[in-house]
N, C-alpha and C. Protein backbone atom coordinates (compact mmCIF):
# COMPACT_ATOMS: atom_id res chain seq x y z
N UNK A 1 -0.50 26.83 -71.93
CA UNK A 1 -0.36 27.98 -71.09
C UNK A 1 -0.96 27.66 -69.71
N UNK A 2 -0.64 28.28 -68.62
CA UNK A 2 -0.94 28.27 -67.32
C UNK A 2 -1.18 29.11 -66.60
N UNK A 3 -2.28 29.50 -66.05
CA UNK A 3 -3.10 29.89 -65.37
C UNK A 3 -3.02 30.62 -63.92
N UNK A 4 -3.23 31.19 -63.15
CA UNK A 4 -3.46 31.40 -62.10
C UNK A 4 -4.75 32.10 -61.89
N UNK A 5 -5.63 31.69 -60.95
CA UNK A 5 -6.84 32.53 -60.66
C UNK A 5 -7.06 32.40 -59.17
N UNK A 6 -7.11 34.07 -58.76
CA UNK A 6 -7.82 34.43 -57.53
C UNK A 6 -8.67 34.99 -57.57
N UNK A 7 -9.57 34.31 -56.08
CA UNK A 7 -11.18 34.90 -56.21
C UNK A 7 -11.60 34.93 -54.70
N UNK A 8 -12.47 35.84 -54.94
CA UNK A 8 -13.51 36.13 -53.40
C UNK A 8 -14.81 36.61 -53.89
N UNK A 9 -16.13 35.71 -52.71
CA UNK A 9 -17.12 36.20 -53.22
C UNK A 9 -17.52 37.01 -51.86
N UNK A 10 -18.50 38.03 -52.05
CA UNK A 10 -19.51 38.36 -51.00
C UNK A 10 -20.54 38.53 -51.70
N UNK A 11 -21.59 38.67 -50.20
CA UNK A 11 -21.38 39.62 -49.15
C UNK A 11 -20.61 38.56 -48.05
N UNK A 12 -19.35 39.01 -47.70
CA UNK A 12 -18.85 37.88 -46.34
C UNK A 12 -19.55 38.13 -45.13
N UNK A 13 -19.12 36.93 -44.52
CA UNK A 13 -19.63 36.64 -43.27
C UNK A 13 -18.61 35.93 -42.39
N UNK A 14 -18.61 36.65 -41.29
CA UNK A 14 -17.22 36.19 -40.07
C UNK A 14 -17.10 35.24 -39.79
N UNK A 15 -18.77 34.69 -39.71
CA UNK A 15 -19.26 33.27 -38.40
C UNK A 15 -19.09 32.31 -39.66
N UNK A 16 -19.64 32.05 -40.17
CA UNK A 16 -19.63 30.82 -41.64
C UNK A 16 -19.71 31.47 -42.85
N UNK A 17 -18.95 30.43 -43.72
CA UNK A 17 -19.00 30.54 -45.09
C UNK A 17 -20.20 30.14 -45.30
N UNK A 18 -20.72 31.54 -46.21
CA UNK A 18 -21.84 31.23 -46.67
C UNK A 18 -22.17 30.60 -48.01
N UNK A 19 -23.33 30.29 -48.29
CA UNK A 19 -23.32 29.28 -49.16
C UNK A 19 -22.60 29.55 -51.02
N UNK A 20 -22.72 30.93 -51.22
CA UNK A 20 -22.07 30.84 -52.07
C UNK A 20 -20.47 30.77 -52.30
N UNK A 21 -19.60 31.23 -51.23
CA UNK A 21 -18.72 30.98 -50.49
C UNK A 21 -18.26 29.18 -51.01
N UNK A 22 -19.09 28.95 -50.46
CA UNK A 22 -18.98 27.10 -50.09
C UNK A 22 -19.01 26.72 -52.00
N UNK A 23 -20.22 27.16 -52.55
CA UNK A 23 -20.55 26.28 -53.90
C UNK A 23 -19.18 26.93 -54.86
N UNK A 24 -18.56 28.09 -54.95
CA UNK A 24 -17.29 28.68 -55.42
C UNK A 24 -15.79 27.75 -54.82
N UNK A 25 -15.81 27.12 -53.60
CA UNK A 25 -14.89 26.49 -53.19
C UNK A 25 -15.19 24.98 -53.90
N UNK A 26 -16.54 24.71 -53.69
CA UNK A 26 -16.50 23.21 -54.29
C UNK A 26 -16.11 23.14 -55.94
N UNK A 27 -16.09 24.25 -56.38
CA UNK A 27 -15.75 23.81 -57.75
C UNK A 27 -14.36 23.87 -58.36
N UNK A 28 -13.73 24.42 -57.49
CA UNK A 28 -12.34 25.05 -57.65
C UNK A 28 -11.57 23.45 -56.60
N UNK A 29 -12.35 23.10 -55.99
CA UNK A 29 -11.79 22.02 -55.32
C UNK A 29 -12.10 20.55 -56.29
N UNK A 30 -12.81 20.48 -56.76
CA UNK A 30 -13.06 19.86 -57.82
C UNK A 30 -12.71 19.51 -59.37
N UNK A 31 -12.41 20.91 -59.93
CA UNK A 31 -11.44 20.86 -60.90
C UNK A 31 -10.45 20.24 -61.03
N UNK A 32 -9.66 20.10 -62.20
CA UNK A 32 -8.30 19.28 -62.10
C UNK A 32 -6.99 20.46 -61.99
N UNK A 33 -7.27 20.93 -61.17
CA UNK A 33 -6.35 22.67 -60.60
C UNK A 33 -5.21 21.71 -59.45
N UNK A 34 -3.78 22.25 -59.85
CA UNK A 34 -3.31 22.19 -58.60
C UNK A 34 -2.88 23.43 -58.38
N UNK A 35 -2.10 23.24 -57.19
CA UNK A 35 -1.82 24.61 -56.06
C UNK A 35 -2.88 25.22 -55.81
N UNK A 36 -3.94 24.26 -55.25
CA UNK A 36 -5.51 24.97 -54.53
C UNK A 36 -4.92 25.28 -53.14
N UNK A 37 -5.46 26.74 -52.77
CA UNK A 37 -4.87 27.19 -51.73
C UNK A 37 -6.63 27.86 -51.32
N UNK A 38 -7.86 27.41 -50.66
CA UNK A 38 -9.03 28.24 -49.92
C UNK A 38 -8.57 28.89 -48.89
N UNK A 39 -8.82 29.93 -48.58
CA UNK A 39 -8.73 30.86 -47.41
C UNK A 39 -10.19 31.37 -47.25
N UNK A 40 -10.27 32.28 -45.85
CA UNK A 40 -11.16 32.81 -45.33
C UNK A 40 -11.53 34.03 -46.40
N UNK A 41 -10.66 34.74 -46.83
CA UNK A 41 -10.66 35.82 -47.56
C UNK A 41 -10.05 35.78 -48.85
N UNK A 42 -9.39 34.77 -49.26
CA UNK A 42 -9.56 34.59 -50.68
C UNK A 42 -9.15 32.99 -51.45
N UNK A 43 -9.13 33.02 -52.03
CA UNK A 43 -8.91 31.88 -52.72
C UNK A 43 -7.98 31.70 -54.51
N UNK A 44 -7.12 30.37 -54.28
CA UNK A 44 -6.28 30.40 -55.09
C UNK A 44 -6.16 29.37 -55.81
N UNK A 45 -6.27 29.10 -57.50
CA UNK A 45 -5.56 28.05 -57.63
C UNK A 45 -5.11 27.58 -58.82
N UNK A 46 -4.19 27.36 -59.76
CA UNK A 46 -3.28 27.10 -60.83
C UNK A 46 -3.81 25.66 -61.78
N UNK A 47 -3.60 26.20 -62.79
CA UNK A 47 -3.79 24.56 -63.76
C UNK A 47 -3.63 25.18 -65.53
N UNK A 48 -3.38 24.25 -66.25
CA UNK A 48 -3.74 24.50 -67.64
C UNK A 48 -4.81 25.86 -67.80
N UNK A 49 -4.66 26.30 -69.06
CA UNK A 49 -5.42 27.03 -69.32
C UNK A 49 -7.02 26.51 -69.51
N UNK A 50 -7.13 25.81 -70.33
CA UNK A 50 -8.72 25.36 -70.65
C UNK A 50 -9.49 24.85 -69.25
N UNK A 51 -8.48 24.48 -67.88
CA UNK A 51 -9.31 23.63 -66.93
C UNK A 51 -9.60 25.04 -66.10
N UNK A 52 -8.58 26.20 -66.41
CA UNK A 52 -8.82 27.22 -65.56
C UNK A 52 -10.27 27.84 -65.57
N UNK A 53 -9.99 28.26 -67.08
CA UNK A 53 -11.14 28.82 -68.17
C UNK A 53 -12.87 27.84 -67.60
N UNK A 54 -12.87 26.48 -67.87
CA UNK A 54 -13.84 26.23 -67.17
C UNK A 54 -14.01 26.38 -66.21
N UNK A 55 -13.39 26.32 -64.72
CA UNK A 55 -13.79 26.10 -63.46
C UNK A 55 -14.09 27.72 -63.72
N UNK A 56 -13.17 28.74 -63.76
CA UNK A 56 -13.67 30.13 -63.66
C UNK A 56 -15.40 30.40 -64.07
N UNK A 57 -15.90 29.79 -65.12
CA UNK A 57 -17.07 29.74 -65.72
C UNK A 57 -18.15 28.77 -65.05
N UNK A 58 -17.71 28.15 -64.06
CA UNK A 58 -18.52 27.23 -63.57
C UNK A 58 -18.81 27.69 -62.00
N UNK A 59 -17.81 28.26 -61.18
CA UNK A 59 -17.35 29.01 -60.34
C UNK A 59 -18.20 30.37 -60.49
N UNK A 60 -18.08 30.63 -61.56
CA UNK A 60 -19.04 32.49 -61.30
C UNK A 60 -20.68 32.18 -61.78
N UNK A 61 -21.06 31.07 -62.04
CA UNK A 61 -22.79 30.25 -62.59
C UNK A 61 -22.98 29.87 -61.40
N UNK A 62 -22.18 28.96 -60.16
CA UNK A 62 -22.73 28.56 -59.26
C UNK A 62 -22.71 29.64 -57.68
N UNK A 63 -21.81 30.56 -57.93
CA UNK A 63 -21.45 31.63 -56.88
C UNK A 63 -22.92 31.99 -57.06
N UNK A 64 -23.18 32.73 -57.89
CA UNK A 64 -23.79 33.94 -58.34
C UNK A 64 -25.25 33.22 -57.62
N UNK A 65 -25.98 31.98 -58.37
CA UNK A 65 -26.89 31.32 -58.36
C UNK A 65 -26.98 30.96 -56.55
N UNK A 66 -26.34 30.80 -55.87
CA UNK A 66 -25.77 30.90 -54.46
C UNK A 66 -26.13 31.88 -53.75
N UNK A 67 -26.33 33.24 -54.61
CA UNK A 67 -27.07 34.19 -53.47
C UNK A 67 -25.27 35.15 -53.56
N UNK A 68 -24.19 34.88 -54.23
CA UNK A 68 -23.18 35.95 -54.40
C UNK A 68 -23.84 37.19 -55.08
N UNK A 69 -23.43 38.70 -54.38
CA UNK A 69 -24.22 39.51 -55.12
C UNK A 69 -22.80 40.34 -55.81
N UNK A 70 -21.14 39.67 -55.39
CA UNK A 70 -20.47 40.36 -56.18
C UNK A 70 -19.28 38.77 -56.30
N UNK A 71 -18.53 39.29 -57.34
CA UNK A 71 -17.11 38.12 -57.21
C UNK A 71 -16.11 39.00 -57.75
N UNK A 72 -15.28 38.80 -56.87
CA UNK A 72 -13.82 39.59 -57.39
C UNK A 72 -12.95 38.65 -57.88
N UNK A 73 -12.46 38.57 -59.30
CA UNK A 73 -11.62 37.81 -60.05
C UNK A 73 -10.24 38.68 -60.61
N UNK A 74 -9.31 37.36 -60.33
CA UNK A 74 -7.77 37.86 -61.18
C UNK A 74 -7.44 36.66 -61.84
N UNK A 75 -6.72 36.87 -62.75
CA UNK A 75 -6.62 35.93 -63.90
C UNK A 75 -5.31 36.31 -64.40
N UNK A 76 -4.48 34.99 -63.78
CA UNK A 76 -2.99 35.98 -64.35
C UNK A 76 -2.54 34.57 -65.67
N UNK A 77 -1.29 34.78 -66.07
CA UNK A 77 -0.88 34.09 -66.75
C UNK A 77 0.55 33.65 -65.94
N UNK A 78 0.94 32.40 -65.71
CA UNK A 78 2.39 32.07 -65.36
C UNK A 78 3.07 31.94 -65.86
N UNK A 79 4.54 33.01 -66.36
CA UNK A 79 5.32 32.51 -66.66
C UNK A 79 6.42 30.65 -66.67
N UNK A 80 6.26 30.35 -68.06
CA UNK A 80 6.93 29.01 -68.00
C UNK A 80 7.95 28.83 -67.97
N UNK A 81 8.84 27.98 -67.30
CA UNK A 81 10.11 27.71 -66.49
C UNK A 81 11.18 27.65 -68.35
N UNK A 82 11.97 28.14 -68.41
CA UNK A 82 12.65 27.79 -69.75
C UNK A 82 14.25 27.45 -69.22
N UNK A 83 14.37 27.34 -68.41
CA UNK A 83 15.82 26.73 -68.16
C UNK A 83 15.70 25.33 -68.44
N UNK A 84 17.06 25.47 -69.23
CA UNK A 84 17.27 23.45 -69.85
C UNK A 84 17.45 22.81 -68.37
């Protein structure tokens, strides 16, 4: 199964990503996720289920620990392509 997860942490900040910001991007950039898409205001990115499942869990331990005092998560499921 396959995955999609979007996320944003605050409290944001205009001038720089702040550090929990940053430690939530490094792990999602790190994972074995493709279609990583970081933005200013949110963040995106696709893979197997189990690699999702971890980075999500590794992602909300290092946000949080970062000084995040909230994280907004979506967690979808992708339909799989079934045309022969």
């Amino acid at each position: 199964m396959r995955l999609r997860v979007e996320f944003t942490t605050e409290p944001f900040d205009l001038e720089e990503a702040p550090d929990h910001a940053v430690a939530a991007r490094e792990v999602i950039q790190k994972a074995r996720l493709d279609a990583v898409d970081v933005g200013p205001f949110g963040n995106t990115a696709e893979g197997e289920s189990g690699e999702v499942l971890t980075a999500v869990a590794a992602l909300l331990r290092n946000a949080l620990e970062a000084g995040a005092t909230r994280v907004s998560l979506q967690v979808n499921v992708i339909a799989e392509d079934t045309t022969p």
